[in-house]
PDB file of N, CA and C in Angstrom:
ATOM      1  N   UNK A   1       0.850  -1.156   0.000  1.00  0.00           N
ATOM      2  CA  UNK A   1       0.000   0.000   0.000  1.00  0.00           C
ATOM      3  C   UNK A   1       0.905   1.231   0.000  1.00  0.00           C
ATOM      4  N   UNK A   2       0.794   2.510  -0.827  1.00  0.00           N
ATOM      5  CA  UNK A   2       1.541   3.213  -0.695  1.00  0.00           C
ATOM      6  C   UNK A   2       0.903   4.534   0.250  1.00  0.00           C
ATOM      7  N   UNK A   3      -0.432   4.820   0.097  1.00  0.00           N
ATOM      8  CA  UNK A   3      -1.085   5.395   1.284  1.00  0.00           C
ATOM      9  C   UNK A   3      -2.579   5.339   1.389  1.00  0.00           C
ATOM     10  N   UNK A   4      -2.921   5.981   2.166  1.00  0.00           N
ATOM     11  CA  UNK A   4      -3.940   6.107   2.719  1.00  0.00           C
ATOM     12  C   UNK A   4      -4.374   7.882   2.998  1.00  0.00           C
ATOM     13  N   UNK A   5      -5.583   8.073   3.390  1.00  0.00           N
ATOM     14  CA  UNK A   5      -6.359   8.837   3.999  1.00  0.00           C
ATOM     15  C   UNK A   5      -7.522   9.192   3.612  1.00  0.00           C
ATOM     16  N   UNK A   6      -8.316   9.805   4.685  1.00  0.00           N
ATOM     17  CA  UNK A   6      -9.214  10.184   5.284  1.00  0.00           C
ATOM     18  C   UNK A   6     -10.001  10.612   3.770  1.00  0.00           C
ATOM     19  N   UNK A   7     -11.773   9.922   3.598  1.00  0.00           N
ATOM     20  CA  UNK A   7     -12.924  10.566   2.826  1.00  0.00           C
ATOM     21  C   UNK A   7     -13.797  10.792   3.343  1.00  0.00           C
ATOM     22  N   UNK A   8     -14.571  11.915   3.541  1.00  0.00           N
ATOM     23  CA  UNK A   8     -15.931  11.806   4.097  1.00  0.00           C
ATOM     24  C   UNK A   8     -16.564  12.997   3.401  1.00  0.00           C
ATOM     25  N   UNK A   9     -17.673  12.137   2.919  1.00  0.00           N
ATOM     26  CA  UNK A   9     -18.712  11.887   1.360  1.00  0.00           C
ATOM     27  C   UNK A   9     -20.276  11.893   2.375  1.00  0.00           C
ATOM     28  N   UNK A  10     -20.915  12.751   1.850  1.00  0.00           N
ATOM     29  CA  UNK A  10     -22.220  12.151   2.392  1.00  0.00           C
ATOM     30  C   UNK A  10     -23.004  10.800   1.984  1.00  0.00           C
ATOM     31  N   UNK A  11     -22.126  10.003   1.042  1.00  0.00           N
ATOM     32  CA  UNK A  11     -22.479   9.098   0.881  1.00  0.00           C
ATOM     33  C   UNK A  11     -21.683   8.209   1.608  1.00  0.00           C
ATOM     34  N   UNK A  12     -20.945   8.380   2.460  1.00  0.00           N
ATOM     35  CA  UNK A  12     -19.380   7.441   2.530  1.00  0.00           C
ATOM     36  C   UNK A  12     -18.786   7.876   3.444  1.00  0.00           C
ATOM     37  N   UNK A  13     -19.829   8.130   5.131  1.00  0.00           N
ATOM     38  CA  UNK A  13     -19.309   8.799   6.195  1.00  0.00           C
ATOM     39  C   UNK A  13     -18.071   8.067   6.605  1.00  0.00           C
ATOM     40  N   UNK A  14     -17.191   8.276   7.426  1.00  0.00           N
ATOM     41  CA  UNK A  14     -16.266   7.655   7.552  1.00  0.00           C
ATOM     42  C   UNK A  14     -15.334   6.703   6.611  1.00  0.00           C
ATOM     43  N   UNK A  15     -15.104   7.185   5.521  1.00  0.00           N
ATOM     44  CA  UNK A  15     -14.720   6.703   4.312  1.00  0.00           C
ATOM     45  C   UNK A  15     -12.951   6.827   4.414  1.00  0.00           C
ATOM     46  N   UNK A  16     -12.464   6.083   3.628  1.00  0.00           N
ATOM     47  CA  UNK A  16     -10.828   6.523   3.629  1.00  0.00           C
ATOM     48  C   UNK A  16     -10.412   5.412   2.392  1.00  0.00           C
ATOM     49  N   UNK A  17      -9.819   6.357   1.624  1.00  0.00           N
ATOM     50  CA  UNK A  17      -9.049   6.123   0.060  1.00  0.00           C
ATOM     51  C   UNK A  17      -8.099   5.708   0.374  1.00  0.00           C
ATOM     52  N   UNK A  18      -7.626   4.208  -0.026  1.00  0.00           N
ATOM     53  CA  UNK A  18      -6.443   3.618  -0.119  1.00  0.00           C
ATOM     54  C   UNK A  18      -5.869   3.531  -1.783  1.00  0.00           C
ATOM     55  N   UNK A  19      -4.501   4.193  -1.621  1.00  0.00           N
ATOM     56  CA  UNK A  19      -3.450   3.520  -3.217  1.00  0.00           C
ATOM     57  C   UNK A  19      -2.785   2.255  -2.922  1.00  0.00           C
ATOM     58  N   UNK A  20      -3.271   1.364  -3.682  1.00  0.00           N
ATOM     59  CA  UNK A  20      -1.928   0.350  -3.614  1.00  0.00           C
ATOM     60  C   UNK A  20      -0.799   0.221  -4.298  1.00  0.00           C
ATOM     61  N   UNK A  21       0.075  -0.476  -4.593  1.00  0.00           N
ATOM     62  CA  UNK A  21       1.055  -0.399  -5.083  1.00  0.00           C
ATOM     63  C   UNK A  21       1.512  -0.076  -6.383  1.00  0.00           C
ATOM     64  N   UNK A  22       0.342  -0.551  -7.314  1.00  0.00           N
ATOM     65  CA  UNK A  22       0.032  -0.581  -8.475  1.00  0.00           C
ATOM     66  C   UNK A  22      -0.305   0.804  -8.632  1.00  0.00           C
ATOM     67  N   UNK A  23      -0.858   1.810  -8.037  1.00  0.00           N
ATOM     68  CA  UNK A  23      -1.369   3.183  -8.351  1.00  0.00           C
ATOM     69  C   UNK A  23      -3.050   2.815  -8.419  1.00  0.00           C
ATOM     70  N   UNK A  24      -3.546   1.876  -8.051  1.00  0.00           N
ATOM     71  CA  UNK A  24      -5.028   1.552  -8.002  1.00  0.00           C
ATOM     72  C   UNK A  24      -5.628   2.144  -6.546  1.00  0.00           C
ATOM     73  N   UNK A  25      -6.532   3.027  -6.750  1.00  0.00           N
ATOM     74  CA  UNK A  25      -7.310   3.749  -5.848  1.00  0.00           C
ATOM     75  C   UNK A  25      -8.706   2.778  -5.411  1.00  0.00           C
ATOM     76  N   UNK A  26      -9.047   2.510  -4.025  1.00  0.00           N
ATOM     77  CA  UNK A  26     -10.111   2.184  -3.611  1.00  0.00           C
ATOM     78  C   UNK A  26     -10.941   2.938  -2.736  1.00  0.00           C
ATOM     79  N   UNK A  27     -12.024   2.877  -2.338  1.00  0.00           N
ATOM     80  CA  UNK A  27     -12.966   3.546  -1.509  1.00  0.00           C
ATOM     81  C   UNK A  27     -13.469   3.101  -0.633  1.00  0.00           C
ATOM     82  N   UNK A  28     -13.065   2.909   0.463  1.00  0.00           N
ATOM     83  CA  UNK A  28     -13.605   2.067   1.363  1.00  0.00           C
ATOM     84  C   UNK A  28     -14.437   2.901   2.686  1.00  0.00           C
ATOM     85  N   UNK A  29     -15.116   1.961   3.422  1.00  0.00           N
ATOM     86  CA  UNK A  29     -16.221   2.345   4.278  1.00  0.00           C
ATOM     87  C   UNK A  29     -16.125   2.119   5.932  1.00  0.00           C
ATOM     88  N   UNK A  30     -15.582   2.523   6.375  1.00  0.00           N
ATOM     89  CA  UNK A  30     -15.191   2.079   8.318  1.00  0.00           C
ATOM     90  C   UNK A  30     -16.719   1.916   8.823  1.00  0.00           C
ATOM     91  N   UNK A  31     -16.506   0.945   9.879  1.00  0.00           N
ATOM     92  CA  UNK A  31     -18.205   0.596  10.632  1.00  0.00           C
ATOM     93  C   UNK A  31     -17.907   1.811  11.599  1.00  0.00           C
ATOM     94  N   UNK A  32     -18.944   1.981  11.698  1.00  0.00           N
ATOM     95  CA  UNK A  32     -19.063   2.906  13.597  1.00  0.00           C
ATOM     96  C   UNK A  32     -18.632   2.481  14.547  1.00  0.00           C
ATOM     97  N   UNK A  33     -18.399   3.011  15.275  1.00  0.00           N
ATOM     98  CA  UNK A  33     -17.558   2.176  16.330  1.00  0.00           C
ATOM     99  C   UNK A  33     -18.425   2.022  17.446  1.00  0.00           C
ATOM    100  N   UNK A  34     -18.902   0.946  18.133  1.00  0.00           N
ATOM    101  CA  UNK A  34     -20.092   1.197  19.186  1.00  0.00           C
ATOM    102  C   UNK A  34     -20.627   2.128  19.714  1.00  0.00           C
ATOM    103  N   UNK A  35     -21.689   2.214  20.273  1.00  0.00           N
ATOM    104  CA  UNK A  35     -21.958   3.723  21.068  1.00  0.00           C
ATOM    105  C   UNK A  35     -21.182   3.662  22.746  1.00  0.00           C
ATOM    106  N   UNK A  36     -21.195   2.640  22.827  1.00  0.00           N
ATOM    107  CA  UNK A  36     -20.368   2.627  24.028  1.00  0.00           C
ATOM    108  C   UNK A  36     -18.885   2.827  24.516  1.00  0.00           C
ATOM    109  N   UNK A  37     -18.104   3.107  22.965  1.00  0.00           N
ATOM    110  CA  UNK A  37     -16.709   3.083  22.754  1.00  0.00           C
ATOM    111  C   UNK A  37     -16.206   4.351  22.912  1.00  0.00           C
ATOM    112  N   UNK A  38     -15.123   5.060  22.998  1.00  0.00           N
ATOM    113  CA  UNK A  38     -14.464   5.959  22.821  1.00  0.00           C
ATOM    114  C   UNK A  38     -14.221   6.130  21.405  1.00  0.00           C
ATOM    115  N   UNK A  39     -13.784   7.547  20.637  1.00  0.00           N
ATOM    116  CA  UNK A  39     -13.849   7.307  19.149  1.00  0.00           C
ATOM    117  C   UNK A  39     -12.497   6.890  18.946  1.00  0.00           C
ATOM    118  N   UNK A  40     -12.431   6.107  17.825  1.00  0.00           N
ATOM    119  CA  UNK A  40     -12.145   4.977  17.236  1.00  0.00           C
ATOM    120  C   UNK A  40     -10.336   6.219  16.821  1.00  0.00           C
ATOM    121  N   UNK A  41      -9.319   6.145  16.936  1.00  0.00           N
ATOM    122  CA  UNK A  41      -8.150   6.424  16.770  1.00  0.00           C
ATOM    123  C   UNK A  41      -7.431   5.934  15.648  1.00  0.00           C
ATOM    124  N   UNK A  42      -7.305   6.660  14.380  1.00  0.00           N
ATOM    125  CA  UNK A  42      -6.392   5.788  13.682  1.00  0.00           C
ATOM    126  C   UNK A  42      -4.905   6.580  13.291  1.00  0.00           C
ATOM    127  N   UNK A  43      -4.274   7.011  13.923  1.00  0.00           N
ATOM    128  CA  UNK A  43      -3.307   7.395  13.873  1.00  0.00           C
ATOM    129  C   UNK A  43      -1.836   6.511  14.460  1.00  0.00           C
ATOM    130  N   UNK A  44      -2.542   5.258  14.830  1.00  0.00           N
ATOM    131  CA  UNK A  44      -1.232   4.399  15.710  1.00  0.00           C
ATOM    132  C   UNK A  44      -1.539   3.476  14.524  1.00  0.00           C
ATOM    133  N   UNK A  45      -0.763   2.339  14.825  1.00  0.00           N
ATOM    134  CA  UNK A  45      -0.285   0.772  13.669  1.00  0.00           C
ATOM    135  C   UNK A  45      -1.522   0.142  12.821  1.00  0.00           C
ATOM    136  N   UNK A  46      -2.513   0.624  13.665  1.00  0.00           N
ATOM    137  CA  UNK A  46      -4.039   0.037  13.788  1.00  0.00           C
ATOM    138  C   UNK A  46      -4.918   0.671  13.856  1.00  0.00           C
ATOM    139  N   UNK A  47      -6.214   0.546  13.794  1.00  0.00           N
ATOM    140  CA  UNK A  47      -7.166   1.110  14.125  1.00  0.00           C
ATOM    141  C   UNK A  47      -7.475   0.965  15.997  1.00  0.00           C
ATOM    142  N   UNK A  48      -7.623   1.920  16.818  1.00  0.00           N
ATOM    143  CA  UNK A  48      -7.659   1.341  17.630  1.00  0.00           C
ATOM    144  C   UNK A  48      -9.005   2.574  18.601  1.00  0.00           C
ATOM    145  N   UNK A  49     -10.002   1.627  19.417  1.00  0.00           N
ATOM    146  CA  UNK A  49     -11.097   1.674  19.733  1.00  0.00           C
ATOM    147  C   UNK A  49     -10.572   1.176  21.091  1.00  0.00           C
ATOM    148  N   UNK A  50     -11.224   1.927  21.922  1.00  0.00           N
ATOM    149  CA  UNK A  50     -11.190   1.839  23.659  1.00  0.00           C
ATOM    150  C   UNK A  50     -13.273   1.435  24.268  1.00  0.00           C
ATOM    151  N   UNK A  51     -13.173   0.748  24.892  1.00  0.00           N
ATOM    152  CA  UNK A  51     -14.775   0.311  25.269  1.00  0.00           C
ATOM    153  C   UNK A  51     -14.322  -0.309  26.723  1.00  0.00           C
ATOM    154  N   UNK A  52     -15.298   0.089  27.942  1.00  0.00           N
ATOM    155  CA  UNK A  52     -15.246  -0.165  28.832  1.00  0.00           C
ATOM    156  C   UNK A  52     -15.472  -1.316  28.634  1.00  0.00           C
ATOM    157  N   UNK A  53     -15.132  -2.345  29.560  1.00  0.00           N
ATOM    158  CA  UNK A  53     -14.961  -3.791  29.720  1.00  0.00           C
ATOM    159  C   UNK A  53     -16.470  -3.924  30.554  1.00  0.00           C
ATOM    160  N   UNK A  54     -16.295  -3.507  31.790  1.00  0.00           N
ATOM    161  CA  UNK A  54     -17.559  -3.794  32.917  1.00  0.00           C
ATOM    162  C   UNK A  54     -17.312  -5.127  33.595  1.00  0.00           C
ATOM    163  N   UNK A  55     -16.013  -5.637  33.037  1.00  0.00           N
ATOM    164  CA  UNK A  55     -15.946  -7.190  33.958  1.00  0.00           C
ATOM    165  C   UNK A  55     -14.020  -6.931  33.599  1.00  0.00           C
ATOM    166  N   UNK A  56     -13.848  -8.232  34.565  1.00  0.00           N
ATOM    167  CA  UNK A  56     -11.993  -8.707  34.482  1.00  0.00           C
ATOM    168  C   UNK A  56     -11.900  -9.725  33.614  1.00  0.00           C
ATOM    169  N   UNK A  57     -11.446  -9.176  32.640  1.00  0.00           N
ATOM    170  CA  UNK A  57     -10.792 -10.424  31.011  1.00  0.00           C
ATOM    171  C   UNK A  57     -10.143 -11.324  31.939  1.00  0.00           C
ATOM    172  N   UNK A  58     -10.242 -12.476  31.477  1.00  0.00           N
ATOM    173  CA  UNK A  58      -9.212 -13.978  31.985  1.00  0.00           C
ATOM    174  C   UNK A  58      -8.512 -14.264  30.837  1.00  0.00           C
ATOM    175  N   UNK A  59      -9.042 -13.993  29.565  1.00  0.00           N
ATOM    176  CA  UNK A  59      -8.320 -15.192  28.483  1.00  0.00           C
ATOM    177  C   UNK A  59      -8.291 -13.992  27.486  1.00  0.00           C
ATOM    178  N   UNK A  60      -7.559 -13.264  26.085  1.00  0.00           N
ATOM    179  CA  UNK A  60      -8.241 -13.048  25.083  1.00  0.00           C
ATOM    180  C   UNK A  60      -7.923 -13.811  23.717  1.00  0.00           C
ATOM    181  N   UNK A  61      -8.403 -13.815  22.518  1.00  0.00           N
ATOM    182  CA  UNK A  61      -8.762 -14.490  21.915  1.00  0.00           C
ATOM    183  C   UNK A  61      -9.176 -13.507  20.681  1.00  0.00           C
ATOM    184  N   UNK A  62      -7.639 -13.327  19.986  1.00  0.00           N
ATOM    185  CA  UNK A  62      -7.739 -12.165  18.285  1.00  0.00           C
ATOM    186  C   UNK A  62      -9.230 -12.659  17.492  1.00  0.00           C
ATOM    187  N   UNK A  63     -10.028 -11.546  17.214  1.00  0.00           N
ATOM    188  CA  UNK A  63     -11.167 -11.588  16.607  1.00  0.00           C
ATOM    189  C   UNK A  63     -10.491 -12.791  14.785  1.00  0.00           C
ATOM    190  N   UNK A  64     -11.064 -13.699  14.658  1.00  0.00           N
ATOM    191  CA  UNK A  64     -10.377 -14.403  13.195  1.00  0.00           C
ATOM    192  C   UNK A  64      -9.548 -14.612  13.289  1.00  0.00           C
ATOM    193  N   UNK A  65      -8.511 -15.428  14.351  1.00  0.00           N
ATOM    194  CA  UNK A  65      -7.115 -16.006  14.213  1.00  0.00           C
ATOM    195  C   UNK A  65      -7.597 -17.127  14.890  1.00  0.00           C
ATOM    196  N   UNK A  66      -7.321 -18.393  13.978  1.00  0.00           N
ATOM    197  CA  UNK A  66      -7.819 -19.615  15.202  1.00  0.00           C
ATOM    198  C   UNK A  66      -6.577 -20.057  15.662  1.00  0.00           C
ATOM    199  N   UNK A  67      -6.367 -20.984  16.494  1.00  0.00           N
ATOM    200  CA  UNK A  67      -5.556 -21.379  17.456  1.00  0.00           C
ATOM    201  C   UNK A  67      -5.169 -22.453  16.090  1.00  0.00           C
ATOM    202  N   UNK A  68      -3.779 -22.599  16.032  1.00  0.00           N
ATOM    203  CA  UNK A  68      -2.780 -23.777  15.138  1.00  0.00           C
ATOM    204  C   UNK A  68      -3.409 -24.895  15.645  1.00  0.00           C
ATOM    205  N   UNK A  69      -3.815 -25.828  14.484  1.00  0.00           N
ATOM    206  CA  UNK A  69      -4.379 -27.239  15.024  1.00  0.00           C
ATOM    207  C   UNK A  69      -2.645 -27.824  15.425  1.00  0.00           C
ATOM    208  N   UNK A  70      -3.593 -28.759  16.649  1.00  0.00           N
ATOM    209  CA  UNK A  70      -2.149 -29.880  17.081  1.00  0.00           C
ATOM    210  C   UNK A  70      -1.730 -30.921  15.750  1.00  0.00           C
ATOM    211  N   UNK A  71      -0.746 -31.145  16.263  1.00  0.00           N
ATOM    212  CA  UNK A  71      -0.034 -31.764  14.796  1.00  0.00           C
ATOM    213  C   UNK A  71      -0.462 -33.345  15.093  1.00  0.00           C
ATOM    214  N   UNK A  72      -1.013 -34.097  14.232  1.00  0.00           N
ATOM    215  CA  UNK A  72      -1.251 -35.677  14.603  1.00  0.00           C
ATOM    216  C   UNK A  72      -0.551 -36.404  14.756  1.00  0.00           C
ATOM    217  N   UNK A  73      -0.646 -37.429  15.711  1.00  0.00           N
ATOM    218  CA  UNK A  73       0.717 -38.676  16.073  1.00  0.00           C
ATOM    219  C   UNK A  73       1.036 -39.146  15.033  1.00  0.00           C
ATOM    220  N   UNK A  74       2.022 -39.506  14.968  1.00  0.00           N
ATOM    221  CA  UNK A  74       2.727 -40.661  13.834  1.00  0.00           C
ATOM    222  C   UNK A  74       1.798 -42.122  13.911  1.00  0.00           C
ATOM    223  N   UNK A  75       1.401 -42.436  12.964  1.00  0.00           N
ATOM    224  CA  UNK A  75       0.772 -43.688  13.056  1.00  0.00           C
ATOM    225  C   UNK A  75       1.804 -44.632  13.521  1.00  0.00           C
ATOM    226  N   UNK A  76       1.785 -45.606  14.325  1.00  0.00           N
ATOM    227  CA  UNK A  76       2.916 -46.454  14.837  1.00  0.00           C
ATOM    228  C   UNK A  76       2.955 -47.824  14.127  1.00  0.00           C
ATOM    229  N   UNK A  77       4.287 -47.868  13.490  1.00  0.00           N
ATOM    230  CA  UNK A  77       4.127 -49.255  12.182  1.00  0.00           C
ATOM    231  C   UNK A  77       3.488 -50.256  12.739  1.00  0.00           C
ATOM    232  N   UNK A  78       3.071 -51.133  11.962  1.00  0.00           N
ATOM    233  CA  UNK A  78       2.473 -52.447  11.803  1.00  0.00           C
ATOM    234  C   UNK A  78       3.642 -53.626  12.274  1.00  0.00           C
ATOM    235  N   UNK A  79       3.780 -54.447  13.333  1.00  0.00           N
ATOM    236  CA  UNK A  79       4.774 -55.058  13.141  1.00  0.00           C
ATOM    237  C   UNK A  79       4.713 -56.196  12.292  1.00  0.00           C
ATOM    238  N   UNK A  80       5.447 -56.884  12.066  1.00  0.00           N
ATOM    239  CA  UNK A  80       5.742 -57.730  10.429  1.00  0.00           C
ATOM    240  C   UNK A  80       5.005 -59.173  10.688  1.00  0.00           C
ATOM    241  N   UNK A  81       4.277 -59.463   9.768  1.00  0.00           N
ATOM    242  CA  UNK A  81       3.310 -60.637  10.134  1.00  0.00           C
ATOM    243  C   UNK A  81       5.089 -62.048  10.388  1.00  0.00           C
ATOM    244  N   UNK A  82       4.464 -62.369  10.883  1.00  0.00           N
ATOM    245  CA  UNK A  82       5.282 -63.772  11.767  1.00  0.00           C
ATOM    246  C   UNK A  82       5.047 -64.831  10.688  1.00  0.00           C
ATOM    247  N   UNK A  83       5.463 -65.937   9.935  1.00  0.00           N
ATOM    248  CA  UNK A  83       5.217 -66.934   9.533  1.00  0.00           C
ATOM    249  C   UNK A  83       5.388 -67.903   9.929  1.00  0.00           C
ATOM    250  N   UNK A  84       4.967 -69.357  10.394  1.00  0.00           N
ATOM    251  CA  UNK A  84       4.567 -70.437  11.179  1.00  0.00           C
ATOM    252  C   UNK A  84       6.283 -71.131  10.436  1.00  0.00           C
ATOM    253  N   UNK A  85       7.055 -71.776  11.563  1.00  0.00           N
ATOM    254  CA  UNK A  85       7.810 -72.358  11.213  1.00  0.00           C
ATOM    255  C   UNK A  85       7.477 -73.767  10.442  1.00  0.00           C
ATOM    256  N   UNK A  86       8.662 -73.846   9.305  1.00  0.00           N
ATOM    257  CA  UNK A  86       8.192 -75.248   8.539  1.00  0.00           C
ATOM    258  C   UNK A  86       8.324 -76.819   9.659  1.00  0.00           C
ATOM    259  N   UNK A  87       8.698 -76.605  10.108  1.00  0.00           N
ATOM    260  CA  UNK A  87       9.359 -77.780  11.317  1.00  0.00           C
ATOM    261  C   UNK A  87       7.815 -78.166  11.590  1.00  0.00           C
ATOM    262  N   UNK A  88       6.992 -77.575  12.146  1.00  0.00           N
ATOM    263  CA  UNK A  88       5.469 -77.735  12.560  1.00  0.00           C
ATOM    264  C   UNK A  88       5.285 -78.210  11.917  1.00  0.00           C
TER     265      UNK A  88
END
């Protein structure tokens, strides 16, 4: 991406024009940010939105990143069929 900034269109409140690399212009549309949130900051790495909690987080858990599946055991070989001695 070579930049970004700020559109606001009465069609396209909170709007912001990205160039990509190519010199291709897009138009894109930001959601609102809750009513319960602080407004939404985009001047740091990210977009970043503050919302009272009302409780103590234990765990968190990135919105669309799932956890790496565990890797499966090695199936454990077959040991080698035995054949009946000729002597029998």
């Amino acid at each position: 991406m070579r930049g970004a900034a700020p559109f606001h269109h009465p069609n396209c409140p909170l709007g912001l024009v990205l160039i990509d690399a190519h010199g291709g212009m897009s138009l894109c549309e930001l959601p609102p940010p809750p009513a319960a949130a602080l407004p939404t900051r985009y001047d740091a790495a990210w977009p970043l939105t503050k919302m009272p909690l009302r409780a103590t987080p234990h765990a968190v858990n990135p919105h669309g990143l799932q956890p790496e599946p565990e890797p499966e055991p090695e199936p454990e070989p077959e040991p080698e069929p035995t054949c009946p001695s000729p002597d029998h």
